[in-house]
Structure formats: structure tokens, C-alpha cells
Protein backbone atom coordinates (compact mmCIF):
# COMPACT_ATOMS: atom_id res chain seq x y z
CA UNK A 1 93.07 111.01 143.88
CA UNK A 2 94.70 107.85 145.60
CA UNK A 3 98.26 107.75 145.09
CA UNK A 4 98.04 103.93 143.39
CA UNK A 5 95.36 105.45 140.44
CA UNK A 6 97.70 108.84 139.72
CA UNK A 7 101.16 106.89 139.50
CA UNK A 8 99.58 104.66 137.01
CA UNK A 9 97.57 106.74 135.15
CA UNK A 10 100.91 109.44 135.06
CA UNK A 11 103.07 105.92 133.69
CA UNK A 12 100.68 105.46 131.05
CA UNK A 13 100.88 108.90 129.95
CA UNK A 14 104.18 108.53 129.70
CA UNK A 15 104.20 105.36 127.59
CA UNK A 16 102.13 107.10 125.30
CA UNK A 17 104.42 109.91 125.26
CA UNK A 18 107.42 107.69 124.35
CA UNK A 19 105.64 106.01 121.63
CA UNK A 20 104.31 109.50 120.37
CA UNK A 21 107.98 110.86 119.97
CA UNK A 22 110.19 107.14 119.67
CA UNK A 23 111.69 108.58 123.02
CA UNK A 24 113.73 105.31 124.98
CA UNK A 25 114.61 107.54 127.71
CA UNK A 26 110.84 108.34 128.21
CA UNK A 27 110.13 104.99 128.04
CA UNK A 28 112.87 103.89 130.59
CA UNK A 29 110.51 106.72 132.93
CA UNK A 30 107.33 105.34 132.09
CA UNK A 31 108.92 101.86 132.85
CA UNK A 32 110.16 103.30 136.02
CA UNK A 33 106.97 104.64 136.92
CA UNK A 34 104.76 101.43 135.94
CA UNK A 35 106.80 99.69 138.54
CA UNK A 36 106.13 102.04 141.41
CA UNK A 37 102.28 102.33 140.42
CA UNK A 38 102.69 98.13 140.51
CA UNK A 39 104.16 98.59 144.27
CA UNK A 40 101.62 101.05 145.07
CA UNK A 41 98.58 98.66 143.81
CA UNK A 42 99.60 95.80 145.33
CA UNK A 43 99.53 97.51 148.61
CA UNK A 44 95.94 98.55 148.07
CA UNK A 45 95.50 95.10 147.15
CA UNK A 46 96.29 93.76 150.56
CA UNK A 47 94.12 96.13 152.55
CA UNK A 48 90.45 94.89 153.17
CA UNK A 49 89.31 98.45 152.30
CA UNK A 50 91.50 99.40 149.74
CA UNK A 51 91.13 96.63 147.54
CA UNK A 52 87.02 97.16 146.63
CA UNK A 53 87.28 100.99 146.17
CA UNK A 54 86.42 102.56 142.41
CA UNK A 55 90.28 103.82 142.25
CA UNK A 56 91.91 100.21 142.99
CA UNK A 57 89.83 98.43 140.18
CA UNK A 58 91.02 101.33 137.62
CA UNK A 59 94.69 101.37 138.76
CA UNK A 60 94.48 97.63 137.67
CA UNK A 61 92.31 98.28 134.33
CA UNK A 62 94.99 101.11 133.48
CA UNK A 63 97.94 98.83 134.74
CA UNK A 64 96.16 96.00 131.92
CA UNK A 65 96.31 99.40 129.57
CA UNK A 66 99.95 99.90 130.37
CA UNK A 67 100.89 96.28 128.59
CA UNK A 68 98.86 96.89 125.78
CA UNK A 69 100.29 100.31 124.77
CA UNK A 70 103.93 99.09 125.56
CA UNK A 71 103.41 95.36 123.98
CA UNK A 72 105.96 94.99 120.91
CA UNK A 73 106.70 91.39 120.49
CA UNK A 74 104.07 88.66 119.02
CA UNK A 75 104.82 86.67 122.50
CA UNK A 76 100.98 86.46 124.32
CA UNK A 77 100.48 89.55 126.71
CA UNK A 78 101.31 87.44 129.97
CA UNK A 79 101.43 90.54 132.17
CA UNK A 80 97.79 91.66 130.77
CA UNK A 81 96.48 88.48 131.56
CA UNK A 82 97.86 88.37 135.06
CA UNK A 83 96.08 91.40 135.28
CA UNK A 84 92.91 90.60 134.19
CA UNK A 85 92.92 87.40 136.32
CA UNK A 86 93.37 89.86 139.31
CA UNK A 87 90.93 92.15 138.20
CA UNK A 88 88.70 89.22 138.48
CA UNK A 89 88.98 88.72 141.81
CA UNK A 90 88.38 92.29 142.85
CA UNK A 91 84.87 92.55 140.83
CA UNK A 92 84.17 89.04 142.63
CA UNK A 93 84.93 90.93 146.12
CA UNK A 94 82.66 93.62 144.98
CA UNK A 95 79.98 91.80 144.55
CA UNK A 96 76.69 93.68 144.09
CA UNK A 97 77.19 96.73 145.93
CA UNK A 98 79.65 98.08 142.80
CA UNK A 99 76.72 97.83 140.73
CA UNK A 100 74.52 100.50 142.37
CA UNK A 101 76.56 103.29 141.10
CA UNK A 102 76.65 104.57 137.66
CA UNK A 103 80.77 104.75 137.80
CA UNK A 104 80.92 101.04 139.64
CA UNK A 105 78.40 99.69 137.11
CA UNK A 106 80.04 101.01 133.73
CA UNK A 107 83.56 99.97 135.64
CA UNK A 108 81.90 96.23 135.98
CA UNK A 109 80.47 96.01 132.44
CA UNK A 110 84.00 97.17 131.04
CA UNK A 111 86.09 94.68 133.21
CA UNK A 112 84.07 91.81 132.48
CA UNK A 113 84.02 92.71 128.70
CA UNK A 114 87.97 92.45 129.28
CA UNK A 115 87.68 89.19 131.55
CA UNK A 116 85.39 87.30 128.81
CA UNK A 117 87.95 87.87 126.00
CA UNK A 118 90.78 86.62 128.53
CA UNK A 119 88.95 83.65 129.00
CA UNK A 120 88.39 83.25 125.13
CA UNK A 121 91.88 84.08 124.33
CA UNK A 122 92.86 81.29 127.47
CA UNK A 123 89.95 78.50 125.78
CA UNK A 124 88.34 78.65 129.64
CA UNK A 125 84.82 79.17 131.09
CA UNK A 126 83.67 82.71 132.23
CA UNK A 127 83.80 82.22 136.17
CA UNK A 128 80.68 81.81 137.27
CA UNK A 129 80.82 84.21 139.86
CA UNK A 130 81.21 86.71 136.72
CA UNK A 131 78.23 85.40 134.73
CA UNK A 132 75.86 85.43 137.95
CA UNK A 133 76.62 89.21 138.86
CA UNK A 134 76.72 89.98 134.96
CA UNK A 135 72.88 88.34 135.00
CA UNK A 136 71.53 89.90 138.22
CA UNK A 137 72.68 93.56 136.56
CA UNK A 138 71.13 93.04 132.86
CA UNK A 139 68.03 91.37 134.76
CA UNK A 140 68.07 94.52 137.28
CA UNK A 141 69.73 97.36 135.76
CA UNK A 142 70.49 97.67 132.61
CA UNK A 143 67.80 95.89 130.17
CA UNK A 144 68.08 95.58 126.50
CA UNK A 145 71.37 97.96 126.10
CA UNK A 146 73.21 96.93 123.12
CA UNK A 147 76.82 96.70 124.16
CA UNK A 148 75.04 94.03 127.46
CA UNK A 149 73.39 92.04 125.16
CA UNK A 150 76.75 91.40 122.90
CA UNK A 151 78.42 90.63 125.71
CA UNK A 152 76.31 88.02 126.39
CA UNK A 153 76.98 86.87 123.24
CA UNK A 154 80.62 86.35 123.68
CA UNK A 155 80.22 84.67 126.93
CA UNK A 156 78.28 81.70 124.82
CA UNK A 157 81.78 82.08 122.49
CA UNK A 158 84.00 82.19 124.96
CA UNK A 159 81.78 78.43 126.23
CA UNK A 160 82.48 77.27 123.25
CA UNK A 161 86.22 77.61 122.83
CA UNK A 162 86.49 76.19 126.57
CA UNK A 163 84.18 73.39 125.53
CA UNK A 164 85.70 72.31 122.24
CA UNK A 165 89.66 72.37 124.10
CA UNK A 166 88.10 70.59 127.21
CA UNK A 167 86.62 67.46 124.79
CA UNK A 168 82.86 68.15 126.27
CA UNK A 169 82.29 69.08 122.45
CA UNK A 170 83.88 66.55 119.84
CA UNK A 171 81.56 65.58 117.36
CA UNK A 172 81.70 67.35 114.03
CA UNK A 173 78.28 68.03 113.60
CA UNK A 174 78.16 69.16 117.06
CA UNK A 175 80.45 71.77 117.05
CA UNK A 176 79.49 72.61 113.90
CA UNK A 177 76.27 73.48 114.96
CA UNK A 178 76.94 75.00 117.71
CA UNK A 179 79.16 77.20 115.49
CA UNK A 180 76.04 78.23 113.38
CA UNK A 181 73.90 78.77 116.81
CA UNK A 182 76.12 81.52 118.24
CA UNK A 183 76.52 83.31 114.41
CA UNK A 184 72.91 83.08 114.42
CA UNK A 185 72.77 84.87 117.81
CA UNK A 186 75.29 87.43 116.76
CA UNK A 187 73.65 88.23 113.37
CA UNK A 188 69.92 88.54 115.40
CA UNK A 189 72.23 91.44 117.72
CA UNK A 190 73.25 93.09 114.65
CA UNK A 191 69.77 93.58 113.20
CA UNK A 192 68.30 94.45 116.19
CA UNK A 193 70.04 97.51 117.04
CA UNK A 194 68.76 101.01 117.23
CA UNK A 195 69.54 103.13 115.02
CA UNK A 196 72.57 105.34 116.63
CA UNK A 197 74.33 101.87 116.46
CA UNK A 198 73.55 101.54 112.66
CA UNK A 199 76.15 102.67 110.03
CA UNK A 200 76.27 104.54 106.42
CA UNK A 201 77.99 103.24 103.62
CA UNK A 202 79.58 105.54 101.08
CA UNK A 203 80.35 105.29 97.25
CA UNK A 204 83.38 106.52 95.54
CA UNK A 205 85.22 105.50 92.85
CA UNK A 206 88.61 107.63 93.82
CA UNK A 207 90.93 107.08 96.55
CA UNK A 208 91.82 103.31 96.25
CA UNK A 209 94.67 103.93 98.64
CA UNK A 210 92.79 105.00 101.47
CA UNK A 211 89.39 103.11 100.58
CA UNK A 212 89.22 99.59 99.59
CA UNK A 213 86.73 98.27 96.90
CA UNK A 214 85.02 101.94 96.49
CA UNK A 215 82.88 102.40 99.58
CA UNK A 216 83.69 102.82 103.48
CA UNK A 217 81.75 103.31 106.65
CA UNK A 218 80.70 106.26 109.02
CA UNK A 219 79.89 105.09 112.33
CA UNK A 220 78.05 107.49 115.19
CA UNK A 221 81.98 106.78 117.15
CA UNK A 222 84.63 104.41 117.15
CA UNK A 223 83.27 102.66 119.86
CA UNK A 224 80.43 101.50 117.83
CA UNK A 225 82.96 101.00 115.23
CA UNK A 226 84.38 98.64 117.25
CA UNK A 227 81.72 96.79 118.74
CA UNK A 228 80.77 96.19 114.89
CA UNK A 229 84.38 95.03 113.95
CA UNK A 230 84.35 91.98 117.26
CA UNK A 231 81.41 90.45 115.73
CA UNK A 232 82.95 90.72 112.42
CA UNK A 233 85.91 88.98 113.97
CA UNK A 234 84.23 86.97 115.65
CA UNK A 235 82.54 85.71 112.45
CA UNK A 236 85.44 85.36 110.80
CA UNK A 237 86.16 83.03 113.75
CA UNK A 238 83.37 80.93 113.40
CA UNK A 239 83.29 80.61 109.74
CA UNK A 240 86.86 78.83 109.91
CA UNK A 241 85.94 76.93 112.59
CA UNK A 242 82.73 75.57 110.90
CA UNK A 243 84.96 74.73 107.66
CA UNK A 244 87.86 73.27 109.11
CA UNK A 245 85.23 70.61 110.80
CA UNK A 246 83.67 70.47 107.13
CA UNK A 247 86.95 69.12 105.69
CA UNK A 248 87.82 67.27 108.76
CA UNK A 249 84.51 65.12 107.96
CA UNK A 250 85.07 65.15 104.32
CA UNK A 251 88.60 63.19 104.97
CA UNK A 252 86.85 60.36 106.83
CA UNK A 253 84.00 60.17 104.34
CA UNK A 254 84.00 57.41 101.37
CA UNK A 255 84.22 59.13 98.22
CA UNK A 256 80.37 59.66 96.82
CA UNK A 257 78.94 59.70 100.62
CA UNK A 258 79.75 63.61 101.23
CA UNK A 259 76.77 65.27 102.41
CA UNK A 260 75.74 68.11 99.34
CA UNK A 261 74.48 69.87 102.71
CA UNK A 262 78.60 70.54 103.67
CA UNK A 263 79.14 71.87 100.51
CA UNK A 264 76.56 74.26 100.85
CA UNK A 265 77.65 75.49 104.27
CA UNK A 266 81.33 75.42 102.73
CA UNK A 267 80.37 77.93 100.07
CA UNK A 268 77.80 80.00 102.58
CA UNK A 269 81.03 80.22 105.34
CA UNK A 270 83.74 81.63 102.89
CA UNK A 271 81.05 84.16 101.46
CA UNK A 272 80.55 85.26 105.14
CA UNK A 273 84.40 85.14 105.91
CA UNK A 274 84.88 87.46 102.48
CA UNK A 275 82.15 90.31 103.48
CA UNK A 276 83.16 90.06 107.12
CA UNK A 277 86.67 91.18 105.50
CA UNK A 278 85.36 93.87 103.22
CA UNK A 279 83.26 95.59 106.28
CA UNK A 280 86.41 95.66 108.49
CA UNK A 281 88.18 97.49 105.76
CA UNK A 282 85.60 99.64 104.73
CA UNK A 283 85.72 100.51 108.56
CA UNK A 284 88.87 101.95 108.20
CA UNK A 285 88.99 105.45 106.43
CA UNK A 286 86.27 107.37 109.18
CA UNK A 287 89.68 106.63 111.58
CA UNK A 288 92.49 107.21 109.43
CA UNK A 289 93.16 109.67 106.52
CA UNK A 290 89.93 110.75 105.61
CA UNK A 291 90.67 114.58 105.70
CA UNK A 292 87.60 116.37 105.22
CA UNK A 293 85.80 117.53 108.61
CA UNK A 294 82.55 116.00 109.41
CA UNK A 295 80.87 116.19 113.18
CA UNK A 296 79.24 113.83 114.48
CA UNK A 297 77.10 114.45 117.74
CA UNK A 298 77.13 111.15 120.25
CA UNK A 299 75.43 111.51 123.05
CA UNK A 300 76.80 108.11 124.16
CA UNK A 301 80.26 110.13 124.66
CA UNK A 302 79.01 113.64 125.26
CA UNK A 303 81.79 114.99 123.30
CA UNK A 304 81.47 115.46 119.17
CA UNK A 305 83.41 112.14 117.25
CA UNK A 306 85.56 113.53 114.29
CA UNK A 307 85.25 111.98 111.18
CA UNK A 308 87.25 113.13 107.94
CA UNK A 309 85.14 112.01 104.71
CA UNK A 310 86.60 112.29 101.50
CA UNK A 311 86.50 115.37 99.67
CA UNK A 312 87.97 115.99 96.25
CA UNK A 313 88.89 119.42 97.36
CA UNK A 314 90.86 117.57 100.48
CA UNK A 315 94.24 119.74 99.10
CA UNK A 316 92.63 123.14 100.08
CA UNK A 317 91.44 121.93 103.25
CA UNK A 318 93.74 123.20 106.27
CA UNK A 319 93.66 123.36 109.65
CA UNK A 320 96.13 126.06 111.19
CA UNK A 321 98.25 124.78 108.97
CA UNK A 322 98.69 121.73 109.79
CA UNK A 323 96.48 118.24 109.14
CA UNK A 324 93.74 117.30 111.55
CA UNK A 325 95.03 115.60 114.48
CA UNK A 326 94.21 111.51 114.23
CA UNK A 327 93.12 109.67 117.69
CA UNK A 328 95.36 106.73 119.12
CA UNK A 329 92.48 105.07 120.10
CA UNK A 330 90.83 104.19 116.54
CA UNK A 331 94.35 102.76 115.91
CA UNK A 332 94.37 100.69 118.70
CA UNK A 333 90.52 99.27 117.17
CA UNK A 334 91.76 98.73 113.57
CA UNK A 335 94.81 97.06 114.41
CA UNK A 336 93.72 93.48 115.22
CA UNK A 337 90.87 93.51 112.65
CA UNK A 338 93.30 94.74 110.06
CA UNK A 339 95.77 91.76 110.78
CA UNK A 340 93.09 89.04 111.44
CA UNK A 341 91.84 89.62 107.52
CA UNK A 342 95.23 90.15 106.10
CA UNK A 343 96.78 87.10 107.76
CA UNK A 344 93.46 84.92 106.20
CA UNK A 345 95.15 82.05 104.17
CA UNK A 346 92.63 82.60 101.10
CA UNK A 347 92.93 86.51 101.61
CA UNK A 348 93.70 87.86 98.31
CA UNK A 349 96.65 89.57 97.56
CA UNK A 350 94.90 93.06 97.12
CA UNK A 351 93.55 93.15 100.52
CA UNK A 352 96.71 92.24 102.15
CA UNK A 353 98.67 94.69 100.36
CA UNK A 354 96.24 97.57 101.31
CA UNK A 355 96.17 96.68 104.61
CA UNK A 356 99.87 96.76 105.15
CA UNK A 357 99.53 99.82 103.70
CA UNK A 358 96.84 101.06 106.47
CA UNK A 359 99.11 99.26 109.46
CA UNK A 360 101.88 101.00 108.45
CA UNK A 361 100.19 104.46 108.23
CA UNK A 362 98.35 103.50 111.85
CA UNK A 363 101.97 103.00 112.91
CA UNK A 364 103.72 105.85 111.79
CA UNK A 365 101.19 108.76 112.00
CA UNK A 366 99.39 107.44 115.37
CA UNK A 367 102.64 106.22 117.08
CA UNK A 368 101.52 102.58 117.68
CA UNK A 369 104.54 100.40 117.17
CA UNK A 370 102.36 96.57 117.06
CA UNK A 371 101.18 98.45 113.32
CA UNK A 372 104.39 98.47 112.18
CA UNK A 373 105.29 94.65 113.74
CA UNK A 374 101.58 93.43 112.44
CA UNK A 375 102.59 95.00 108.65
CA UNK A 376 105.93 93.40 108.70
CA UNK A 377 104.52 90.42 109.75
CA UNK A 378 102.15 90.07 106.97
CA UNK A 379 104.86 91.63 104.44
CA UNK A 380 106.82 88.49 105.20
CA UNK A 381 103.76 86.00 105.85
CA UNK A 382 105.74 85.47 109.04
CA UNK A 383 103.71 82.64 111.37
CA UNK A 384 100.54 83.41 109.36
CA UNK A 385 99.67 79.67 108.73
CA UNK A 386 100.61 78.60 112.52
CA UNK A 387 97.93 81.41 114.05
CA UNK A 388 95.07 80.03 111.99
CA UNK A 389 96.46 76.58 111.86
CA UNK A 390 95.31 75.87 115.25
CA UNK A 391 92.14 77.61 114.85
CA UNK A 392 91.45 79.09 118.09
CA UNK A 393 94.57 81.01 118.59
CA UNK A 394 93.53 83.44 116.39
CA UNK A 395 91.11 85.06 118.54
CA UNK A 396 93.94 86.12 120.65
CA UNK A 397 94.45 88.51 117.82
CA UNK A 398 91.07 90.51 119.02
CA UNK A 399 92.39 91.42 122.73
CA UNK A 400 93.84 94.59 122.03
CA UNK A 401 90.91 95.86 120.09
CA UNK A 402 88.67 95.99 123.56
CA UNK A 403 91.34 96.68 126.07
CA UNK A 404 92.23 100.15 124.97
CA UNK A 405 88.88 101.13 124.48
CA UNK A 406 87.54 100.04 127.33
CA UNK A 407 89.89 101.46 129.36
CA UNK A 408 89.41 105.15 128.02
CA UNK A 409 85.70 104.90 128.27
CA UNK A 410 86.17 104.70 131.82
CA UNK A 411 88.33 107.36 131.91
CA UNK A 412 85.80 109.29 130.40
CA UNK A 413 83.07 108.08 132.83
CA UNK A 414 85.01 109.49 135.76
CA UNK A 415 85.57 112.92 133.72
CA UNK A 416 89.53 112.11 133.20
CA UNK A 417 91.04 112.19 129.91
CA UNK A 418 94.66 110.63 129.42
CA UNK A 419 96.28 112.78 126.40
CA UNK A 420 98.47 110.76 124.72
CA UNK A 421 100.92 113.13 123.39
CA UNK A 422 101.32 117.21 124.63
CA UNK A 423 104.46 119.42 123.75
CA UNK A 424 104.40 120.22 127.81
CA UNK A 425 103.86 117.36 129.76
CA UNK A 426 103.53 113.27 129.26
CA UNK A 427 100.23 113.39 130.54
CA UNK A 428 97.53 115.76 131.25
CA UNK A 429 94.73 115.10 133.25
CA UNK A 430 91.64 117.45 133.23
CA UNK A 431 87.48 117.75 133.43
CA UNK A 432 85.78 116.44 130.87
CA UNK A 433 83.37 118.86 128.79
CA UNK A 434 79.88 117.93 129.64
């Protein structure tokens, strides 16, 4: 392994580590170690040959992964995005040769999934150098996959955002419309999918702590999960966005003259905005404290996806002893969701107050310290109006909800797993089970 990919992927190890057990001198080693795996890149960076192998584009994926994990403040993830702006250049310098490989396609698709929500969380255009190799490999390669054609989605979002910052979109009933277009596009995705991508909904009127308004979700893995939770979002997003322009027109209108057409898309965009909310939540328990074992078999991760339904006999459940392990990772999906709904001005009180709850388990019994800052944040209503004041700095919220993921998928791809936590070492690295 090139020295550039193992001192990075050993520093985020150790990050995760020092969250894992609230060690500072671990994370003084971790920061140590990030900054030689930095040196180390950099130098691949500047060699012709270095710079377009496999292991230089993950060393800066996992360097991206490094700021996530390690990202406490509510300051924007500068570092991350310097990051992905490099990364950008290397998959340009690639060009289509990365794409005739399994490993350098699945590499490409999750980079530019991380590149398209920089440039939405930025308000820019997708380079086009990006959107003409991501065309030539879904024309190509890769056909009707699901996870391609949502991408493609997001690259009409991310148009948007650019378009309505840069003026080229100003008119009300413009943007409005073009609102409506791309939630029209994203609800066609969602009832076109197969049905590994579909989800079950379960009833229960017990557990109000750990399930909100009696039902929750099992998804085939928390990748799907997550996919399902960015269009939510993303929703969310566009429901505002097509409101705020509603009352912007209704301000300027002569009293009488409002169109009874705005007040039906008024009531039709909070009803999506409300069962947008109640989905994310009910995606929650599969991740969290659910305790009773149930398998699932995905074949898109060759490796069985635990998730813990509810089970009145959950007390006489054990597990050597000791409660099932819960992943990082599912953490790192819920926690932007969670705060995007519970920092909604017209959020009710009930669904903020169980999602604190949530963060704060997320935080405490996964070791992820933005939970904590995202439930004291809420708790105190701290800046809540000024991130959806503006409108389109509250996508920012939905970066860390793809980075993390996308990151360990490609771990997996190349057969490397990075542990988070182990009693013997920061981080272990070993074959994947096929």
C-alpha cells in the first residue's frame, strides 16, 4: 500500500479512536498523523504519475473523511471543501481511463456524489468537465442504476442553487417552477426503484422514546437509508424554497389579487415538508436502539446489515452480555437529517424534543461529538432562524450525511475496512468477507 493512503487511513483510525474513548492525547496523534499523511499527499500530488493512481484519489477522499469525523464547531468545513475542490481536479486528470475499472468507476461515482453537494453547499455549477465524464459513464457503463440516476438529480439542484445566487433565475414564478420541476423529478426516482431499494413500515403503539408517531422504517442497509433521507432533505429544501417565493409574491400583491393557485401550493408544500419530517424520523430506530436482532442479506454490500426491531421481550435479549454493538456510520447518516427537521421554524415541539433526544443518544453511545453540538444547538434554538433564514444555507446541513458514507463504501470496494474503535489498536485494517 502507498505510504500517502496508509498514513491517512492509520490518522483516521485514530480520530475515530479518540472520539470512541474522549481520548485528547489520541487525538493530538491522530492530528499528528493527519499532518504527515497531508505532507505525504501533496507529494503524490506533484508527481505526473502519482497524482492519477487509485491510492492518491482515496488518500484525498479519506483526508475529506478526516474533517468530517474531527469537525466540532458549526463554522463551514473549509478544509473538506479544499479537499473536495482538489479531488476535482484529480478525477478531471483521470479522465476516462478511471472509468474502465470497477474500483476507478465506483471511486468516480463516489467523488462526484461528494463534488455535487460541494457545489450545492458553495451555490456553484457542477464543472462541466464533471458532468461530461459523469454522462459518457451512465450513457456507457452503468445504465439505469439507482444511486446514477439520483445523482443526476442533484446535479439539476445543485443548477438551481447556482442559478438563483447568480440572478440567471429571478422571477418568482420562475423559480418557483423550477422548484416543482426538480421535486417532480425526484418523486418519479423514488417510485421507480426496484424493489431492494424499497422500504417496510412498521406499527407499534409502544416505545415512543425510541419511535416517533408509532411506526419506523427497515431499509435493505443504511446506505439506502440514506439515499432515501437526501431526497427527503432535499424536499424539505425545495418546499421552503417554493413558499418563501409564495409569500415574497403575496407582499407585492394588492389585497384581493392573490392567486387561490399560491394558496394551494402553500398548503400542498408544508404537507410535503411535514411527511418529509416524519419519514426521516421514522428512519431512525433500524440505526439506533432497536435491540432485537434481525438480518438482513444485501448483496449490494456482500456483508449481512444488522437491524434491531423492537421486541417486547428486548430485556431478555443478550448478547455475551453485553448490548449489540451500534455502527458509527448510521450516526454519521441521521445526524444532518435529524437537525435539518428539528431546526424547521414550524417544527413542533414534540419532534424537536425527540430528536434531541436521538442526537444525544447518537452522540453518546456512537461517539460522534457534532450529535451532542447539533442537540445543544436545538435545545437552545441557537442560530436556528439564521440557517433557514437565508434559505439555501441550509443544505449545507446535508454534507456530512454523504461524505462518511461514501467514503466507507470505497473502503469496502477495495476489501479494507477502517474499525472505528478496537481495545488493541486505533485502527485495523483487514480483507473483507466475500
Amino acid at each position: 500500500m502507498d505510504e500517502h493512503l496508509s498514513a491517512i487511513i492509520y490518522a483516521v483510525g485514530l480520530a475515530s479512536f479518540a472520539n470512541e474513548y474522549q481520548s485528547q492525547d489520541v487525538f493530538k496523534q491522530a492530528r499528528r498523523q493527519y499532518v504527515y499523511a497531508l505532507q505525504l499527499t501533496n507529494t503524490a500530488l506533484r508527481s505526473s504519475t502519482e497524482a492519477t493512481k487509485d491510492s492518491t484519489l482515496l488518500a484525498v477522499m479519506l483526508l475529506s473523511l478526516y474533517e468530517t469525523i474531527t469537525s466540532t464547531t458549526q463554522e463551514p468545513l473549509t478544509s473538506w471543501t479544499d479537499h473536495i475542490k482538489g479531488a476535482t481536479v484529480l478525477v478531471t486528470l483521470r479522465g476516462r481511463q478511471q472509468l474502465r475499472s470497477s474500483l476507478g468507476l465506483h471511486m468516480f461515482k463516489q467523488m462526484t456524489d461528494n463534488i455535487i453537494v460541494s457545489c450545492i453547499q458553495r451555490e456553484v455549477y457542477v464543472p462541466k468537465e464533471i458532468t461530461n465524464l459523469r454522462n459518457y459513464a451512465f450513457k456507457n457503463i452503468v445504465g439505469s442504476s439507482p444511486s446514477w440516476r439520483f445523482s443526476d438529480v442533484t446535479v439539476q439542484f445543485a443548477s438551481f442553487c447556482a442559478s438563483v445566487k447568480d440572478g440567471s433565475l429571478s422571477d418568482v414564478d420562475a423559480i418557483i417552477a423550477a422548484a416543482m420541476k426538480i421535486d417532480s423529478d425526484m418523486i418519479a426516482w423514488s417510485t421507480s426503484l426496484p424493489s431492494t431499494w424499497e422500504y417496510e413500515t412498521i406499527f407499534m403503539d409502544t416505545e415512543p422514546v425510541l419511535v416517533y408517531e408509532g411506526h419506523y422504517h427497515l431499509y435493505g442497509n443504511h446506505r439506502i437509508s440514506q439515499m432515501w433521507n437526501s431526497l427527503r432533505m432535499a424536499r424539505i429544501f425545495l418546499g421552503r424554497i417554493i413558499s418563501g417565493q409564495i409569500l415574497q409574491r403575496i407582499s407585492s400583491v394588492p389585497l384581493g389579487q392573490f392567486s387561490p393557485d399560491y394558496t394551494t401550493l402553500l398548503q400542498l408544500s408544508a404537507s410535503t415538508i411535514s411527511k418529509m419530517s416524519s419519514e426521516i424520523c421514522a428512519s431512525v430506530p433500524q440505526f439506533t436502539e432497536c435491540p432485537a436482532p434481525f438480518l438482513i442479506e444485501s448483496s449490494e454490500w456482500k456483508l449481512p446489515a444488522y437491524s434491531w426491531l423492537l421486541s417486547k421481550e428486548r430485556e431478555s435479549i443478550e448478547f455475551d452480555g453485553q448490548a449489540p454493538p451500534i455502527g458509527a456510520a448510521g450516526g454519521y447518516f441521521l445526524l444532518w437529517p435529524l437537525f435539518i427537521v428539528g431546526g424547521l421554524p414550524d417544527s413542533p415541539d414534540s419532534i424537536r424534543l425527540w430528536i434531541v433526544n436521538r442526537l444525544k443518544f447518537i452522540g453518546s453511545s456512537m461517539r460522534i461529538p457534532q450529535a451532542i453540538l447539533a442537540a445543544e444547538i436545538l435545545e437552545r434554538k441557537e442560530d436556528i432562524e439564521d440557517w433557514y433564514a437565508s434559505g439555501f444555507k441550509v443544505i449545507k446541513c446535508i454534507l456530512l450525511t454523504i461524505v462518511a458514507g461514501s467514503i466507507c463504501a470505497t473502503c469496502f470496494e477495495l476489501q479494507v475496512l477502517i474499525r472505528p474503535s478496537s481495545s488493541l489498536t486505533a485502527a485495523i485494517i483487514f480483507p473483507m468477507a466475500m
